[in-house]
C-alpha atoms as a PDB file:
ATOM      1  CA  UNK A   1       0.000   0.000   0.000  1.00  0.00           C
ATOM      2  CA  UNK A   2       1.138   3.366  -0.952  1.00  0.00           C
ATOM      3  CA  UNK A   3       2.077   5.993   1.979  1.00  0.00           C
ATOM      4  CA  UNK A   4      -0.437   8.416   1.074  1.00  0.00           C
ATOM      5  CA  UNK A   5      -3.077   5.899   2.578  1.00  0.00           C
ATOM      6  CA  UNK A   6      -1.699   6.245   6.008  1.00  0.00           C
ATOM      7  CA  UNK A   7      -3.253   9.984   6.036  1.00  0.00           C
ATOM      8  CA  UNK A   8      -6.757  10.447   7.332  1.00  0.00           C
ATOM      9  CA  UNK A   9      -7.669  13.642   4.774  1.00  0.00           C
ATOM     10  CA  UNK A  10     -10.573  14.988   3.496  1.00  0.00           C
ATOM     11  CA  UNK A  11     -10.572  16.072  -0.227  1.00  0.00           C
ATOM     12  CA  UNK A  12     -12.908  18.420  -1.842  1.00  0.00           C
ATOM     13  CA  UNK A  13     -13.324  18.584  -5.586  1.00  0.00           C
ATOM     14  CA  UNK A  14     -15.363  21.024  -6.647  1.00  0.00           C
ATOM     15  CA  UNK A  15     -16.331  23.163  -9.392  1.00  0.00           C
ATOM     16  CA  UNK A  16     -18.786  26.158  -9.881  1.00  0.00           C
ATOM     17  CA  UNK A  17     -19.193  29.904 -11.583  1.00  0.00           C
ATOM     18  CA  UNK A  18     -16.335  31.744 -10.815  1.00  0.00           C
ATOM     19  CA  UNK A  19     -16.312  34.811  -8.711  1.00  0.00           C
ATOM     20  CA  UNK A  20     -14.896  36.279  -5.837  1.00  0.00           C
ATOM     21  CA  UNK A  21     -14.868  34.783  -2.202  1.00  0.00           C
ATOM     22  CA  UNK A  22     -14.625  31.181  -3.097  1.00  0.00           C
ATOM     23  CA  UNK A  23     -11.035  30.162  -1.593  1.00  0.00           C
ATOM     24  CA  UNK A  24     -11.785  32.517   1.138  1.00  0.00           C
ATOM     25  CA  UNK A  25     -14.695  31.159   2.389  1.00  0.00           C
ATOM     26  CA  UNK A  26     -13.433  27.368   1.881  1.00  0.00           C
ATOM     27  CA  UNK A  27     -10.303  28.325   4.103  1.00  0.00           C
ATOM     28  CA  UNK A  28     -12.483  29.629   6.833  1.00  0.00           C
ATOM     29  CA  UNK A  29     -14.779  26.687   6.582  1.00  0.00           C
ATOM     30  CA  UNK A  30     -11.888  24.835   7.197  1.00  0.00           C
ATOM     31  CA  UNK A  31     -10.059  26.849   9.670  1.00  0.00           C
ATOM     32  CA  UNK A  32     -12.726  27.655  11.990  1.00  0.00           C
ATOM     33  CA  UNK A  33     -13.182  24.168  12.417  1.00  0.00           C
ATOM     34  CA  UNK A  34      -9.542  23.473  13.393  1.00  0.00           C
ATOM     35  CA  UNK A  35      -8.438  21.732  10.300  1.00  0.00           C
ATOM     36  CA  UNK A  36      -5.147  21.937   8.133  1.00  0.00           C
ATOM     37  CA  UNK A  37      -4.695  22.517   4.851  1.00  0.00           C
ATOM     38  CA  UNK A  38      -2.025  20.116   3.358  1.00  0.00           C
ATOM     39  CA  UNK A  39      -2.819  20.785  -0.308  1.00  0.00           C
ATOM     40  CA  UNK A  40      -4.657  23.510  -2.523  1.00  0.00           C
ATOM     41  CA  UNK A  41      -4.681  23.909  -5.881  1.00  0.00           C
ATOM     42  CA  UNK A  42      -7.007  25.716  -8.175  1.00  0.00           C
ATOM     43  CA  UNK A  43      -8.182  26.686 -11.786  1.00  0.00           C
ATOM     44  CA  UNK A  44      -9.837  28.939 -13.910  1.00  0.00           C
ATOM     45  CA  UNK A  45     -11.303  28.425 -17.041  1.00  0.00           C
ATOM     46  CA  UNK A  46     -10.974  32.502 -18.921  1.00  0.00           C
ATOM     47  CA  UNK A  47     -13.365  31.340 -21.554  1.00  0.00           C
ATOM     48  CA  UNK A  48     -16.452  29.787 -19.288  1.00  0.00           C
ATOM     49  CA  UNK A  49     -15.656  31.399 -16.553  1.00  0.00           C
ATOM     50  CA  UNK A  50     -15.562  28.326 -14.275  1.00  0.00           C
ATOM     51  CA  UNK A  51     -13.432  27.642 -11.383  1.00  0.00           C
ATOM     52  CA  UNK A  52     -12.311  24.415 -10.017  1.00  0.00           C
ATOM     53  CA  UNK A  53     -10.347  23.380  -6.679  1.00  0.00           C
ATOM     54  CA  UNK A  54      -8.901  21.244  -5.024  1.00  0.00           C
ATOM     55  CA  UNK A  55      -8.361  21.417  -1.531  1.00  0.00           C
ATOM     56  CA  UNK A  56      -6.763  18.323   0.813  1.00  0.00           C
ATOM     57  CA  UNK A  57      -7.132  18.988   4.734  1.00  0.00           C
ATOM     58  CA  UNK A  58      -6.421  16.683   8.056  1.00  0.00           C
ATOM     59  CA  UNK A  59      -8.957  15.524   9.820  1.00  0.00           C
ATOM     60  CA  UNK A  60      -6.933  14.883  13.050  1.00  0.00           C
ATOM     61  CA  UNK A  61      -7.790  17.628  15.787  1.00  0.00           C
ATOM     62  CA  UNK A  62     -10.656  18.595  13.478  1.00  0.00           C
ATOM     63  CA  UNK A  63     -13.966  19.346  14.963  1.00  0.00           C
ATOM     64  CA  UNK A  64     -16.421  18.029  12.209  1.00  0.00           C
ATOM     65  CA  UNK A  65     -17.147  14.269  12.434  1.00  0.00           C
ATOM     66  CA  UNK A  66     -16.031  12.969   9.036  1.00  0.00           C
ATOM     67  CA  UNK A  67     -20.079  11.484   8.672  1.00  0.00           C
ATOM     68  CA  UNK A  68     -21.582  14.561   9.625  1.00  0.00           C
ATOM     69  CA  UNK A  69     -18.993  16.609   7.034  1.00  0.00           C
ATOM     70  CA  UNK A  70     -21.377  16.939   3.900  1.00  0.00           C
ATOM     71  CA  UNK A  71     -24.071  17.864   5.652  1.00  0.00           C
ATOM     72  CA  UNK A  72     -22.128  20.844   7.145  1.00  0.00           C
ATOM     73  CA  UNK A  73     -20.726  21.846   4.225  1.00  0.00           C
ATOM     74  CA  UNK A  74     -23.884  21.838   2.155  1.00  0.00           C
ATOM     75  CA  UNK A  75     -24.866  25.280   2.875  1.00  0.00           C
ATOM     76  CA  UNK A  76     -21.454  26.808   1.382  1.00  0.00           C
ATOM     77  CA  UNK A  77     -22.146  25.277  -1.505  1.00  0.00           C
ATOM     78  CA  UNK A  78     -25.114  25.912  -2.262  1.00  0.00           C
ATOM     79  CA  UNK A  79     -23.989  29.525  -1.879  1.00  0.00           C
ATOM     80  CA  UNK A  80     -21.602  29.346  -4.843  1.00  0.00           C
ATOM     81  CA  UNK A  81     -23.708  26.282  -6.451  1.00  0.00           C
ATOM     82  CA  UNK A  82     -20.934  24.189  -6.251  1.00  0.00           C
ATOM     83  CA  UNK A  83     -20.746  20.781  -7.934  1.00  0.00           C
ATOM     84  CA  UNK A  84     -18.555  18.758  -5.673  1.00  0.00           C
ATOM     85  CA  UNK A  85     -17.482  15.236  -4.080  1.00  0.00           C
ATOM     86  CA  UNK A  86     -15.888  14.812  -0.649  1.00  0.00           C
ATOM     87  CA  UNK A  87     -13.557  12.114  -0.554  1.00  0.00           C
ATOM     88  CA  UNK A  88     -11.297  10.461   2.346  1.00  0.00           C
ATOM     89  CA  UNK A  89      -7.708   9.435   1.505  1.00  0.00           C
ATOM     90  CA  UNK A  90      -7.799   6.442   3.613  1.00  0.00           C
ATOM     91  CA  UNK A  91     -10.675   5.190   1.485  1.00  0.00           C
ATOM     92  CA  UNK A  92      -9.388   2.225  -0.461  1.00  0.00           C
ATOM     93  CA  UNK A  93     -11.740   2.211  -3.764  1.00  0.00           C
ATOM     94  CA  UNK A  94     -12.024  -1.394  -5.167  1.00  0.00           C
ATOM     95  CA  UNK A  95     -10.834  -1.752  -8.904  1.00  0.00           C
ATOM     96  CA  UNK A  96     -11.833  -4.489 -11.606  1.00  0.00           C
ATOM     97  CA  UNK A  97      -9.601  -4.952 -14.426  1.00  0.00           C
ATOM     98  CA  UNK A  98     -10.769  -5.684 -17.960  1.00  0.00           C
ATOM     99  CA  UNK A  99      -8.035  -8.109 -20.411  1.00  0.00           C
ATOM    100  CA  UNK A 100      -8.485  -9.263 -23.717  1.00  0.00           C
ATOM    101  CA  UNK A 101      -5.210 -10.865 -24.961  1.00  0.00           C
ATOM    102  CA  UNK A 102      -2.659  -8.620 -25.111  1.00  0.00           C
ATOM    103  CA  UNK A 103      -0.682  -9.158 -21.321  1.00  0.00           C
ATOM    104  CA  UNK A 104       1.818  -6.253 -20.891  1.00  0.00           C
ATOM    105  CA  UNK A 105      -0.845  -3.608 -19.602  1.00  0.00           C
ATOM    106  CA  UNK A 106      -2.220  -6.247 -17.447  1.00  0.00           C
ATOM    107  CA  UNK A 107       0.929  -7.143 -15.839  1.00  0.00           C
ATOM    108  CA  UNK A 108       2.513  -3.901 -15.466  1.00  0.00           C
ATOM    109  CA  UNK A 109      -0.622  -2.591 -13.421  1.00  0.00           C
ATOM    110  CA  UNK A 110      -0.574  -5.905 -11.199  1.00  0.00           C
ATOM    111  CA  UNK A 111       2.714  -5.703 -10.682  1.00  0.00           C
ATOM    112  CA  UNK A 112       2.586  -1.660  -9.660  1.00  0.00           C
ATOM    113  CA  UNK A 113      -0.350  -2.607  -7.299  1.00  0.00           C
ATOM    114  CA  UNK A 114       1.824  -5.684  -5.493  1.00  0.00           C
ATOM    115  CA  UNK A 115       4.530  -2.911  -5.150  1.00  0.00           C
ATOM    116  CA  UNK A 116       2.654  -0.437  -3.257  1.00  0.00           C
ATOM    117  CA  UNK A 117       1.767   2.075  -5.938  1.00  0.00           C
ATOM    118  CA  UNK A 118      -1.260   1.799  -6.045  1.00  0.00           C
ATOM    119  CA  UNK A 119      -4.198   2.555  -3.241  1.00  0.00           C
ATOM    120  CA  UNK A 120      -6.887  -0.068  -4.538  1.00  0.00           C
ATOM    121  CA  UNK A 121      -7.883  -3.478  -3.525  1.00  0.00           C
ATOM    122  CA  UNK A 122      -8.145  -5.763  -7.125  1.00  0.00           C
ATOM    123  CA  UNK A 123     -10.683  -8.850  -6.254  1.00  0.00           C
ATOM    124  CA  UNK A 124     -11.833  -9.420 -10.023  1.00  0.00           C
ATOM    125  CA  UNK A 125      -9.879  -9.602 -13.796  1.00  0.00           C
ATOM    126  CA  UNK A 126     -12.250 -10.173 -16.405  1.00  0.00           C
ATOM    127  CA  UNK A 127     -11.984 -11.147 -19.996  1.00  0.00           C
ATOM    128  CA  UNK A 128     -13.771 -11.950 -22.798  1.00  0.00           C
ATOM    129  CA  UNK A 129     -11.312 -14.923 -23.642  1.00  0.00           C
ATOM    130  CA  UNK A 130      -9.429 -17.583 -21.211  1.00  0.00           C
ATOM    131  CA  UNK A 131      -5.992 -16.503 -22.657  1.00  0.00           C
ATOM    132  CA  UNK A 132      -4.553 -14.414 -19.862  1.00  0.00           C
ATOM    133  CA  UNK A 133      -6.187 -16.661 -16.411  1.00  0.00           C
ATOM    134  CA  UNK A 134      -2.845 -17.784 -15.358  1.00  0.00           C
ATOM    135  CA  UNK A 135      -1.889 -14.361 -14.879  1.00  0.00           C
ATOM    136  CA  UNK A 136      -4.464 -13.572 -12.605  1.00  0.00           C
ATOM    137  CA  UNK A 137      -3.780 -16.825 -10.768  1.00  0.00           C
ATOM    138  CA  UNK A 138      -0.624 -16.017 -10.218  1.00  0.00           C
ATOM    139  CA  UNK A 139      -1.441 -12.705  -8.712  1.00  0.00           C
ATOM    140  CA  UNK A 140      -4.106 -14.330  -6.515  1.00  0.00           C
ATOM    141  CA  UNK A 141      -7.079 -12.399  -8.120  1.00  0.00           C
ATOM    142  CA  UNK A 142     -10.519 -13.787  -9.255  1.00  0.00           C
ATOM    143  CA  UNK A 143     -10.585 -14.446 -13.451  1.00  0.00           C
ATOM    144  CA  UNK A 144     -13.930 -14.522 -15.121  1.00  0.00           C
ATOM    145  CA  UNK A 145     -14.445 -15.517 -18.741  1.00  0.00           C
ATOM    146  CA  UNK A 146     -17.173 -13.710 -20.726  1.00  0.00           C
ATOM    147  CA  UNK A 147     -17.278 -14.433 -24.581  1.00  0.00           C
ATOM    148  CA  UNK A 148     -18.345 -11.870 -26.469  1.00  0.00           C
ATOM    149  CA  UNK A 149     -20.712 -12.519 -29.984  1.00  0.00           C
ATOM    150  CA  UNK A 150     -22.826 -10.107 -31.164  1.00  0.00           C
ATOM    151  CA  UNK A 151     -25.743 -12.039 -30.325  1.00  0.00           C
ATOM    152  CA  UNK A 152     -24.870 -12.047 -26.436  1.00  0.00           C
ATOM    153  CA  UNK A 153     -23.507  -9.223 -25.862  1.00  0.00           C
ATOM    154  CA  UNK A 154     -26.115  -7.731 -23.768  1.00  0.00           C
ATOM    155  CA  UNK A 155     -26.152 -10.841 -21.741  1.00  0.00           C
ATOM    156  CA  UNK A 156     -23.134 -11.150 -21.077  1.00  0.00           C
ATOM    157  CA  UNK A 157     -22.746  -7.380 -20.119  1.00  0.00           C
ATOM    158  CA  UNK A 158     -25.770  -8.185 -17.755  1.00  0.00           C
ATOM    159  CA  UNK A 159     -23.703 -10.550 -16.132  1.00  0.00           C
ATOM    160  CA  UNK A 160     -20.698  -8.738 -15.861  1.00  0.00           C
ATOM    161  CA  UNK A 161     -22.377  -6.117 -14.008  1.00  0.00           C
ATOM    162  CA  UNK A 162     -23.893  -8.431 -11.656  1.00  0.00           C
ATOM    163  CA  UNK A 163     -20.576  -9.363 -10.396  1.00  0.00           C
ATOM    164  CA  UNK A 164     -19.016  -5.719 -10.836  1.00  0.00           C
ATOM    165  CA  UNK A 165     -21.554  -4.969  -8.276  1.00  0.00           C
ATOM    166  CA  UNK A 166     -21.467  -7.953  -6.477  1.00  0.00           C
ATOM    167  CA  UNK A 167     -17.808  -7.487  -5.771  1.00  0.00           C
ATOM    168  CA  UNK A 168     -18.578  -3.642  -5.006  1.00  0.00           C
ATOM    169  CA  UNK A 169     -16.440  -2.295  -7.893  1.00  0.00           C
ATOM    170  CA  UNK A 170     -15.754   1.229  -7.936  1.00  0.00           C
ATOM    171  CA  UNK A 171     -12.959   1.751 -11.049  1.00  0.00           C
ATOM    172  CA  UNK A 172     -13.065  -0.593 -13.879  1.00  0.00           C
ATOM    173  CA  UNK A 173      -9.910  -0.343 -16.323  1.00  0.00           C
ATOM    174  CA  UNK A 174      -9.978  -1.647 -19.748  1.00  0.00           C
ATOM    175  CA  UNK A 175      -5.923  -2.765 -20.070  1.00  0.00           C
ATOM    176  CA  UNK A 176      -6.224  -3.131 -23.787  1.00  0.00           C
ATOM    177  CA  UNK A 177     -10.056  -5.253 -23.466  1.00  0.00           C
ATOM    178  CA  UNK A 178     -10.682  -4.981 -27.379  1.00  0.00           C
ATOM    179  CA  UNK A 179     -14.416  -4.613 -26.585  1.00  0.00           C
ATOM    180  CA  UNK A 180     -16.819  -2.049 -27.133  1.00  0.00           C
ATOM    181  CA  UNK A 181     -18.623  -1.343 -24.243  1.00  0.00           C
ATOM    182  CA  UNK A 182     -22.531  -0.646 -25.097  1.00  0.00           C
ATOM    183  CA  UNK A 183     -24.734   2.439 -23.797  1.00  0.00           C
ATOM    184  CA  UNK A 184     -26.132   0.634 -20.958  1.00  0.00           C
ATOM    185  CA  UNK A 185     -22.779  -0.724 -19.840  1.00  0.00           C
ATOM    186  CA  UNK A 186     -21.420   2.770 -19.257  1.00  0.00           C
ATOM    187  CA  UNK A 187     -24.080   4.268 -18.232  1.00  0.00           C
ATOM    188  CA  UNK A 188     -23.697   2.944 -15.051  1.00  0.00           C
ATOM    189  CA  UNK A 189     -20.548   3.568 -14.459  1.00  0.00           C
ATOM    190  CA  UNK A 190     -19.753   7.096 -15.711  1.00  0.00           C
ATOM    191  CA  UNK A 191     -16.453   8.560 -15.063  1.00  0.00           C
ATOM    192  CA  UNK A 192     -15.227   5.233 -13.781  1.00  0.00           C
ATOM    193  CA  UNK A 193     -14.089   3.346 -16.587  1.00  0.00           C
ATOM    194  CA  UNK A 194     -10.770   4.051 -17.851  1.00  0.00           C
ATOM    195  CA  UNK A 195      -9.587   3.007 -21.168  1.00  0.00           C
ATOM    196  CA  UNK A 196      -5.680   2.847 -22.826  1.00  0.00           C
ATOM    197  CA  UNK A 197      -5.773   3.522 -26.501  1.00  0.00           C
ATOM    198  CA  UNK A 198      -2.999   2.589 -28.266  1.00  0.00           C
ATOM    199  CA  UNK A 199      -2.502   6.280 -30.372  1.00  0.00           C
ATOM    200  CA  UNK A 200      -2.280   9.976 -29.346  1.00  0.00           C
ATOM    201  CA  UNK A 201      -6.318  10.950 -29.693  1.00  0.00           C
ATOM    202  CA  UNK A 202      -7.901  12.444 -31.190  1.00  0.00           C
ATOM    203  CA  UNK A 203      -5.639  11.031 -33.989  1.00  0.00           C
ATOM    204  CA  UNK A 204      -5.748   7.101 -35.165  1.00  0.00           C
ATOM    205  CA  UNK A 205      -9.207   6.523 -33.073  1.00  0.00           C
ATOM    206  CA  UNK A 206     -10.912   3.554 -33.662  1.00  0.00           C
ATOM    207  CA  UNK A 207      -9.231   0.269 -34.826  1.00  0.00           C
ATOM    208  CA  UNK A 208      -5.383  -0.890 -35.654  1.00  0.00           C
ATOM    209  CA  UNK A 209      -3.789   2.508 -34.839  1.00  0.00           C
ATOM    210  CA  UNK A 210      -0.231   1.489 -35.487  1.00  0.00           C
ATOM    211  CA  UNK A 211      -1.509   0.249 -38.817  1.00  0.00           C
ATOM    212  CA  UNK A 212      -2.435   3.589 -39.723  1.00  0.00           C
ATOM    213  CA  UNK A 213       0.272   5.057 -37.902  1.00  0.00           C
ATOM    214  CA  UNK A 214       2.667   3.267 -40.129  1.00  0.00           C
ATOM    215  CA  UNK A 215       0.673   3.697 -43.225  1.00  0.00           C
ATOM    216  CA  UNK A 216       0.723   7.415 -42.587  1.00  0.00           C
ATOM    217  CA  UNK A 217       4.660   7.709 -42.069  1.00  0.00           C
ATOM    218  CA  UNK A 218       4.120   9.481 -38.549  1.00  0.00           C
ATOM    219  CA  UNK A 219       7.322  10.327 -36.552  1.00  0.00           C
ATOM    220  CA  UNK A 220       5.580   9.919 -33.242  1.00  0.00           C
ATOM    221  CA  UNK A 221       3.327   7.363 -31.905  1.00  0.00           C
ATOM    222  CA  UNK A 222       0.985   7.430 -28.839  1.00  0.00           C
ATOM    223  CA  UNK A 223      -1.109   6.300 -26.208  1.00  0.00           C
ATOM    224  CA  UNK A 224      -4.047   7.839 -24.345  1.00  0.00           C
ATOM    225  CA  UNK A 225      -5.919   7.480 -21.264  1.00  0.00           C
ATOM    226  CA  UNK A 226      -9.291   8.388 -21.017  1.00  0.00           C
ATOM    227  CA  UNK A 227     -12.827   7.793 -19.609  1.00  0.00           C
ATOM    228  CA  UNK A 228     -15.409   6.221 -21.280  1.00  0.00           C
ATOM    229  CA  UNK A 229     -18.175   7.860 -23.013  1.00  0.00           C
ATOM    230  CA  UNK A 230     -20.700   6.327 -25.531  1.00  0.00           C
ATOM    231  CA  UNK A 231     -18.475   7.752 -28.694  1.00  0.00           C
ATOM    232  CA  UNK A 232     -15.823   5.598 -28.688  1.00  0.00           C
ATOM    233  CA  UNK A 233     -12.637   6.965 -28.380  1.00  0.00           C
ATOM    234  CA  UNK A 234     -14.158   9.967 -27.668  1.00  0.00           C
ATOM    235  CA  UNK A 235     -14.471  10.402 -23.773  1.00  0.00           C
ATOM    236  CA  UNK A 236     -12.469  13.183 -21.691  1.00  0.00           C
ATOM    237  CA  UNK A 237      -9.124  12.575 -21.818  1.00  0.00           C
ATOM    238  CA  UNK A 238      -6.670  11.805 -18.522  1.00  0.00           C
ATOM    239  CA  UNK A 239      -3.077  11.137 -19.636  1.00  0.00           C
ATOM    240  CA  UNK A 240      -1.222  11.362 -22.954  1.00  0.00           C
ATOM    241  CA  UNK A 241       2.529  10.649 -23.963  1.00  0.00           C
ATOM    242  CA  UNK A 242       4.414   9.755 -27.175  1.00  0.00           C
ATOM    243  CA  UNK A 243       7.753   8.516 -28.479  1.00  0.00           C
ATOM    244  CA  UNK A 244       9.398   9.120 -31.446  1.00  0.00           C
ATOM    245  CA  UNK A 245       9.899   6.823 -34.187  1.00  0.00           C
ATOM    246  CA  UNK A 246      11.731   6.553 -37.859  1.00  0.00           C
ATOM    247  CA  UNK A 247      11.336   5.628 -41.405  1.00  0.00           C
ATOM    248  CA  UNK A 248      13.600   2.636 -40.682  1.00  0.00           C
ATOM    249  CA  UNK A 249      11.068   0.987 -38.075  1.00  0.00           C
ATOM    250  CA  UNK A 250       8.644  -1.446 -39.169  1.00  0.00           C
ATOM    251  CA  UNK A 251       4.854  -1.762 -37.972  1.00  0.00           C
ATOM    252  CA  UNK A 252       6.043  -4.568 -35.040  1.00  0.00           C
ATOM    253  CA  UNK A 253       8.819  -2.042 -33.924  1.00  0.00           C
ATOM    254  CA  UNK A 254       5.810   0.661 -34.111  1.00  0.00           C
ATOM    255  CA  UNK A 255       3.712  -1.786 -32.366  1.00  0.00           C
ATOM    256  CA  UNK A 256       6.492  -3.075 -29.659  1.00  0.00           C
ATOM    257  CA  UNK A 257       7.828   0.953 -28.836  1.00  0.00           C
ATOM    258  CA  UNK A 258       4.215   1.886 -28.624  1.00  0.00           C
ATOM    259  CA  UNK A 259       3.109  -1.192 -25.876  1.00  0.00           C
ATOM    260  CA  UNK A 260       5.751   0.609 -23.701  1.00  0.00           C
ATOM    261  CA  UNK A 261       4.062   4.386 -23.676  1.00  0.00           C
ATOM    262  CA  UNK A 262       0.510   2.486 -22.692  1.00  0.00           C
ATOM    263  CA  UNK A 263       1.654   1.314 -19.990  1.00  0.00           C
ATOM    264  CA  UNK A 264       3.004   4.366 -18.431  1.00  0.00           C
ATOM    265  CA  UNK A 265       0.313   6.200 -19.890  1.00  0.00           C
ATOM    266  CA  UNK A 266      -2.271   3.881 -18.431  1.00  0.00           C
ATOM    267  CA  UNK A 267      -0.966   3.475 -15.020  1.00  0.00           C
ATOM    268  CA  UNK A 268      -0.258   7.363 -14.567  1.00  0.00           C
ATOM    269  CA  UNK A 269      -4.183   7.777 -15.580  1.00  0.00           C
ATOM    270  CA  UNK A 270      -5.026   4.898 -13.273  1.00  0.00           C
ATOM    271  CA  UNK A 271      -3.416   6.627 -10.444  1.00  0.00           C
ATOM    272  CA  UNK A 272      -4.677  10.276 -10.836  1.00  0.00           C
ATOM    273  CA  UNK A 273      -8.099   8.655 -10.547  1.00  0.00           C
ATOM    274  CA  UNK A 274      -7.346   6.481  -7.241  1.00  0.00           C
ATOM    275  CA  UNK A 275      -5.793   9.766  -5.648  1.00  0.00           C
ATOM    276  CA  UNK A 276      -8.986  11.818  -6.539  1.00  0.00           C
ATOM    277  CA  UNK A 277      -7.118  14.340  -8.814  1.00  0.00           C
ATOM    278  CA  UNK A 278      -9.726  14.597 -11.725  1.00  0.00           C
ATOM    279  CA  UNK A 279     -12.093  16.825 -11.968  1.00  0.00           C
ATOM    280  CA  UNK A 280     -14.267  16.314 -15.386  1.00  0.00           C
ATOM    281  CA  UNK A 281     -16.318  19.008 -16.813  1.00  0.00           C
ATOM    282  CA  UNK A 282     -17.855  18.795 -20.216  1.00  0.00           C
ATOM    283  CA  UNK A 283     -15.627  16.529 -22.451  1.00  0.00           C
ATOM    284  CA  UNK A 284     -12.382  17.520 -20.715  1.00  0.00           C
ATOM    285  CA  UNK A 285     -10.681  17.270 -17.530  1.00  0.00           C
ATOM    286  CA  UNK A 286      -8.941  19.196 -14.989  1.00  0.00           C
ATOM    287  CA  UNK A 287      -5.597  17.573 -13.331  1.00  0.00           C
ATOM    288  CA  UNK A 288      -4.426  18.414  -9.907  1.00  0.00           C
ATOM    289  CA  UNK A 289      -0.958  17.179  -9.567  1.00  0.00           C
END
């Protein structure tokens, strides 16, 4: 388990019209209630006119009860009409993994949680093919199989739900799953699926994105992180890097560079989210790091 779970914190996300007083008035909150601030960080968007924050106190010393903190904080924000979430960074969220075939973004996230890096408990891999269930052996973690055909999809969604739910999952990350999830799948979990694609969106989206990479004589290749919308490819994004490449290397060098940058690219995402340093608004999102 990673140090930062050893803190008992409360952090605030929150987001509303900008204008003047805001940071003020949170301090106070805060400080009038004997708390300490251990992390602020803010932004303003010039062009809507929106302001986001967020702010990381300790609860040790502070007078609140942690249960009775939303209600208490309720009326300030319905002052400034905040949207917001209050989260505790001893909360361990519970994470299910998604696999197809490909193994290296599987791995490298199992093998980041068994160091420490990771806040999150894993109970549950699933796939839609047996391929990868000796990894998740290994690893100690429940492996479900769920084919996929056109004709069950829906059913089989159905039934990974009931054990997403079953198992209380709060993230679900799609480590290269070469599925498309269907409207009814994400719209229960929205802003908590998080997807690798294997190019730097918006360019390549959709299917075999080295292919066209190659095809297309790019110098750089990609990955990105993102949540998933209904558009596919097309939900705000989290985490992006690249790495350059030549005229001399073929589609499996293209292919073999580019499996490195999704991992990285993944895990950083996966990590932002299990820290509570996204804030989404429209199709975009707001980092605190």
């Amino acid at each position: 388990m990673c140090a930062h779970s050893l803190s008992n914190n409360a952090i605030l996300l929150l987001s509303c019209r900008d204008r003047k007083g805001i940071v003020a008035e949170i301090s106070q909150f805060i400080y009038a209630n004997n708390g300490n601030i251990v992390h602020a960080d803010q932004h303003t968007d010039p062009d809507q006119k929106v302001f986001f924050m967020r702010i990381e106190w300790e609860l040790a010393d502070f007078r609140i009860p942690r249960n009775e903190l939303t209600n208490e904080f309720a009326p300030l924000a319905e002052k400034f009409e905040m949207s917001w979430e209050l989260r505790f960074s001893d909360h361990i969220p519970r994470m299910a993994i998604f696999v197809s075939r490909h193994d290296h973004c599987l791995y490298d996230l199992l093998i980041r949680h068994r160091a420490g890096e990771f806040q999150a408990k894993i109970p549950l891999i699933i796939s839609n093919h047996p391929d990868l269930r000796s990894v998740g052996e290994s690893f100690g973690i429940k492996y479900l199989v769920y084919p996929i055909t056109p004709d069950t999809k829906l059913a089989q969604e159905a039934k990974e739900i009931e054990q997403l739910q079953s198992h209380q999952i709060e993230l679900i990350v799609l480590a290269r799953y070469m599925q498309i999830l269907s409207k009814e799948f994400v719209s229960r979990f929205p802003n908590r699926i998080i997807n690798i694609h294997h190019s730097f969106l918006p360019a390549f989206a959709g299917g075999r994105p080295y292919r066209q990479a190659y095809e297309r004589g790019v110098k750089i290749i990609g990955a990105t992180s993102h949540y998933v919308t209904e558009k596919l490819d097309e939900g705000p994004i989290i985490e992006q890097d690249v790495i350059r490449v030549s005229h001399r290397d073929s589609l499996e060098d293209l292919i073999r560079k580019g499996r490195d940058i999704e991992k990285i690219v993944l895990a950083r995402a996966v990590r932002l989210h299990l820290e509570n340093r996204i804030l989404v608004y429209g199709n975009k999102t707001v980092i605190f790091d």
